[in-house]
C-alpha atoms as a PDB file:
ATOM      1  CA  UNK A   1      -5.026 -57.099 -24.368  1.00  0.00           C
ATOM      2  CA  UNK A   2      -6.305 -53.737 -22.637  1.00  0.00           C
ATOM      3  CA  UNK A   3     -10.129 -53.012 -22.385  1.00  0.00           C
ATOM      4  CA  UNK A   4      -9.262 -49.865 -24.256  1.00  0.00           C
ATOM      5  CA  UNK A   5      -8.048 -51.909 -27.162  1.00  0.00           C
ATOM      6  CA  UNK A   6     -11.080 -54.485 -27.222  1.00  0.00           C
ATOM      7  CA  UNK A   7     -13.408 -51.198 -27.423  1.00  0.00           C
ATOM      8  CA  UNK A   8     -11.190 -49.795 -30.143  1.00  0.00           C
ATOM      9  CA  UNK A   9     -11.500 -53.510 -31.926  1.00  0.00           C
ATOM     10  CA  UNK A  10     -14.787 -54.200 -31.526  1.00  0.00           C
ATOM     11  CA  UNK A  11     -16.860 -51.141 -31.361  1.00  0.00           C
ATOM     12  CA  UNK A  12     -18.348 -51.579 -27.633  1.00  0.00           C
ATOM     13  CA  UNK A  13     -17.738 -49.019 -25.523  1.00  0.00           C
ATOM     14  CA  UNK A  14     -15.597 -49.754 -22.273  1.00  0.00           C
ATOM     15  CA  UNK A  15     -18.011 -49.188 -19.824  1.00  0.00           C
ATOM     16  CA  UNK A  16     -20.287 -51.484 -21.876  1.00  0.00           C
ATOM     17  CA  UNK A  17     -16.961 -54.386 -21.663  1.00  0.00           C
ATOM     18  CA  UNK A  18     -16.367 -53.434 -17.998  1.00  0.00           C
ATOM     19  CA  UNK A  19     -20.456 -54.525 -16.958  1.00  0.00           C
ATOM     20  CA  UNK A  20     -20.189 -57.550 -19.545  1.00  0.00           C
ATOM     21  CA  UNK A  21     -17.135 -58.796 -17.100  1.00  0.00           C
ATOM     22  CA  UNK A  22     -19.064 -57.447 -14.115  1.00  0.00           C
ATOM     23  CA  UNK A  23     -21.752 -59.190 -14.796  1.00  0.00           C
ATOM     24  CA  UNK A  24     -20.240 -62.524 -15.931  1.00  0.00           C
ATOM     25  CA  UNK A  25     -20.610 -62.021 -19.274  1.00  0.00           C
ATOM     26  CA  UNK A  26     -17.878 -64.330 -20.694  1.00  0.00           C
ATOM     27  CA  UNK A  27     -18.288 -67.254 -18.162  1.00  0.00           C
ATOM     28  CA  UNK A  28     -19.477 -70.408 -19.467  1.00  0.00           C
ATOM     29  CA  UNK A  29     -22.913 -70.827 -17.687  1.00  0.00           C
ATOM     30  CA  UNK A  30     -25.498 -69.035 -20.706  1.00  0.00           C
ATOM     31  CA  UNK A  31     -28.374 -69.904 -18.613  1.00  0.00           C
ATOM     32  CA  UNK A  32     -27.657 -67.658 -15.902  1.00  0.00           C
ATOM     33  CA  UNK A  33     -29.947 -64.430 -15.252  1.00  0.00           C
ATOM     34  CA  UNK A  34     -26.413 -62.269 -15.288  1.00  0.00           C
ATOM     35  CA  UNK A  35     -25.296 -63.438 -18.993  1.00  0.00           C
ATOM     36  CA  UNK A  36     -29.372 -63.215 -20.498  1.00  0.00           C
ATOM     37  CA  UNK A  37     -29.229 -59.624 -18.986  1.00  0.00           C
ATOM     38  CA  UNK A  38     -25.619 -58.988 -20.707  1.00  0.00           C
ATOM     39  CA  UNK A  39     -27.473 -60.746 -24.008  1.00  0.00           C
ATOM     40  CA  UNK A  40     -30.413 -58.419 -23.409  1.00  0.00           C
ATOM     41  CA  UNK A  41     -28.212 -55.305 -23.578  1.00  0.00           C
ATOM     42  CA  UNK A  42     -26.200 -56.842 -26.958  1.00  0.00           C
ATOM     43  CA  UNK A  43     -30.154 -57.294 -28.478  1.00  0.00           C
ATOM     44  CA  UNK A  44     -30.863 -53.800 -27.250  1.00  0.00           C
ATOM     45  CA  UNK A  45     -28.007 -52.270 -28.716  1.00  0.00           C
ATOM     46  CA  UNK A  46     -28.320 -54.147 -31.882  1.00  0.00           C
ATOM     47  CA  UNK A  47     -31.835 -52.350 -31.763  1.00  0.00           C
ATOM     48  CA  UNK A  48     -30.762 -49.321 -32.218  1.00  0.00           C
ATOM     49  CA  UNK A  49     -28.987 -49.807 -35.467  1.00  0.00           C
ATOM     50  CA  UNK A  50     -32.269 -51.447 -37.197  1.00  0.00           C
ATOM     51  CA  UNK A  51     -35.045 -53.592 -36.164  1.00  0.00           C
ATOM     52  CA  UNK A  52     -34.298 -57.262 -35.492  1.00  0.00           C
ATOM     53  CA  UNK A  53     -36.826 -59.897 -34.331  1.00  0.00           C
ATOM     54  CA  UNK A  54     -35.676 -62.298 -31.855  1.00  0.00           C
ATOM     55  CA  UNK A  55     -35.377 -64.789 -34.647  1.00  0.00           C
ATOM     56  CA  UNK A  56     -33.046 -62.949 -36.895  1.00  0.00           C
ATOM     57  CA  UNK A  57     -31.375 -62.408 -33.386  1.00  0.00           C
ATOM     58  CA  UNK A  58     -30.743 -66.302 -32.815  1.00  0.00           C
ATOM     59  CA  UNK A  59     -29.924 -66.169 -36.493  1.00  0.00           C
ATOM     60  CA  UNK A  60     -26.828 -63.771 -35.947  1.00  0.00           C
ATOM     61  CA  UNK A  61     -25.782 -66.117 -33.135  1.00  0.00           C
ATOM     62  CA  UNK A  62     -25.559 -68.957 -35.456  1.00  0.00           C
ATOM     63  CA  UNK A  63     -23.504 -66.904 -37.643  1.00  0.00           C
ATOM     64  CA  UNK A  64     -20.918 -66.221 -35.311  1.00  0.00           C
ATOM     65  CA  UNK A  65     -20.333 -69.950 -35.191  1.00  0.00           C
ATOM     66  CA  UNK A  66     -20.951 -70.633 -38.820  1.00  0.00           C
ATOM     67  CA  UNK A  67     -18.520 -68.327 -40.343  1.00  0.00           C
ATOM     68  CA  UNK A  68     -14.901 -69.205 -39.122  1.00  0.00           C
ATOM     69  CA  UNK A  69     -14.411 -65.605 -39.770  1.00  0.00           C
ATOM     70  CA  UNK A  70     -17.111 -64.253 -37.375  1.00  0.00           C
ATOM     71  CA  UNK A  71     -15.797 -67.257 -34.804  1.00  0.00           C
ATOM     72  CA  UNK A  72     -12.027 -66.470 -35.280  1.00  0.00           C
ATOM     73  CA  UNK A  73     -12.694 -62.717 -34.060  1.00  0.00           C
ATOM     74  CA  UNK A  74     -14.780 -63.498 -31.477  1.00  0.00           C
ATOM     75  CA  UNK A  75     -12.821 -66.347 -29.987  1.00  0.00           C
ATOM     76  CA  UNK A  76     -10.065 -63.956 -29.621  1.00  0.00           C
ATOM     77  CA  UNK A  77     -11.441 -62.870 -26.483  1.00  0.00           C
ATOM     78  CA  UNK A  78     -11.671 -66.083 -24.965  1.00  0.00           C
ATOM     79  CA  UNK A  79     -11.707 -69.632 -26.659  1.00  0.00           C
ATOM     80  CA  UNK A  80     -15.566 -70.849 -26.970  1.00  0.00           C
ATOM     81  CA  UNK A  81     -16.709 -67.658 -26.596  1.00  0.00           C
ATOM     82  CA  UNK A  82     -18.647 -67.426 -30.106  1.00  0.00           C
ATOM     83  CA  UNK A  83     -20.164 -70.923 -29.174  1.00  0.00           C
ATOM     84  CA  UNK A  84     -21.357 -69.396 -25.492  1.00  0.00           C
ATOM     85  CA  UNK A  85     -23.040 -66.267 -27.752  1.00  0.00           C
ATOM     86  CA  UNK A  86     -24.804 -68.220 -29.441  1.00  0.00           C
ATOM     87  CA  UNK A  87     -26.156 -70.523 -27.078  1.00  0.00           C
ATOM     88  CA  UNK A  88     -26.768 -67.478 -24.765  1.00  0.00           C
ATOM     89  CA  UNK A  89     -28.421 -65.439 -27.956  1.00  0.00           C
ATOM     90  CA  UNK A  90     -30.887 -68.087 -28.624  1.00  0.00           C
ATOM     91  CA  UNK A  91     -32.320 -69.021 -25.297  1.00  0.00           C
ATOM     92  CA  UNK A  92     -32.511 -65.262 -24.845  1.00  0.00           C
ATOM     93  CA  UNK A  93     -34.672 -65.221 -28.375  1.00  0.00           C
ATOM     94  CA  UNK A  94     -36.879 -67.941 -27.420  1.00  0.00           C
ATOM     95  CA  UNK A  95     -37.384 -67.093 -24.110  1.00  0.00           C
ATOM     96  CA  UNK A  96     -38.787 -63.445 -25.484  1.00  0.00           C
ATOM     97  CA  UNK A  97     -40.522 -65.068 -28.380  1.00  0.00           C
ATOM     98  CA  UNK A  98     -42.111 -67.203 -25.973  1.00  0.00           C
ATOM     99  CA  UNK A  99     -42.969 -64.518 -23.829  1.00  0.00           C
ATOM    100  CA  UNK A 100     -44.593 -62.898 -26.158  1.00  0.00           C
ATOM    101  CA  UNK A 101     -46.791 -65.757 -27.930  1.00  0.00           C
ATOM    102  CA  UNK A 102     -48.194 -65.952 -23.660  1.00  0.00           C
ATOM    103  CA  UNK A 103     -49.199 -62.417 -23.746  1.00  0.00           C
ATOM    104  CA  UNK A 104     -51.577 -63.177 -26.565  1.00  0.00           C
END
């Protein structure tokens, strides 16, 4: 499948795909600083279409594994890959929930 045609599916742009794979995006490791940035940008962008907290945030990465439907499409684009976003989506959540409850 073309980058084009994951855009067209999925509603990211391709420059957005093309850093995700620069970045390491879809490699197993959703500790790493390169896939929380890439998990930043996916929060930030989600941002933009309403206001989230970083729970509801985990929350929608539990989904993805939840609902075979949500896992089915996302797995298309690499098998475990719904699994790694939500691993990667919650750490990202509590690391910014945490950073926040420190700042008080």
């Amino acid at each position: 499948m073309r980058v084009k045609e994951i855009a067209e599916l999925t509603g990211i742009t391709v420059r957005t795909l093309h850093y995700y794979d620069a970045i390491g995006l879809l490699k197993p490791e959703d500790t790493r600083v390169d896939a929380q940035t890439a998990i930043a940008c996916w929060y930030q962008q989600l941002q933009r279409m309403g206001n989230y907290a970083y729970a509801a945030f985990k929350g929608l990465g539990q989904i993805y594994v939840d609902d075979s439907r949500f896992t089915a499409n996302i797995d298309r684009f690499g098998e475990g890959l719904a699994v790694f976003m939500r691993d990667a989506m919650a750490i990202y959540a509590d690391r910014q929930t945490t950073a926040e409850v420190s700042k008080v």
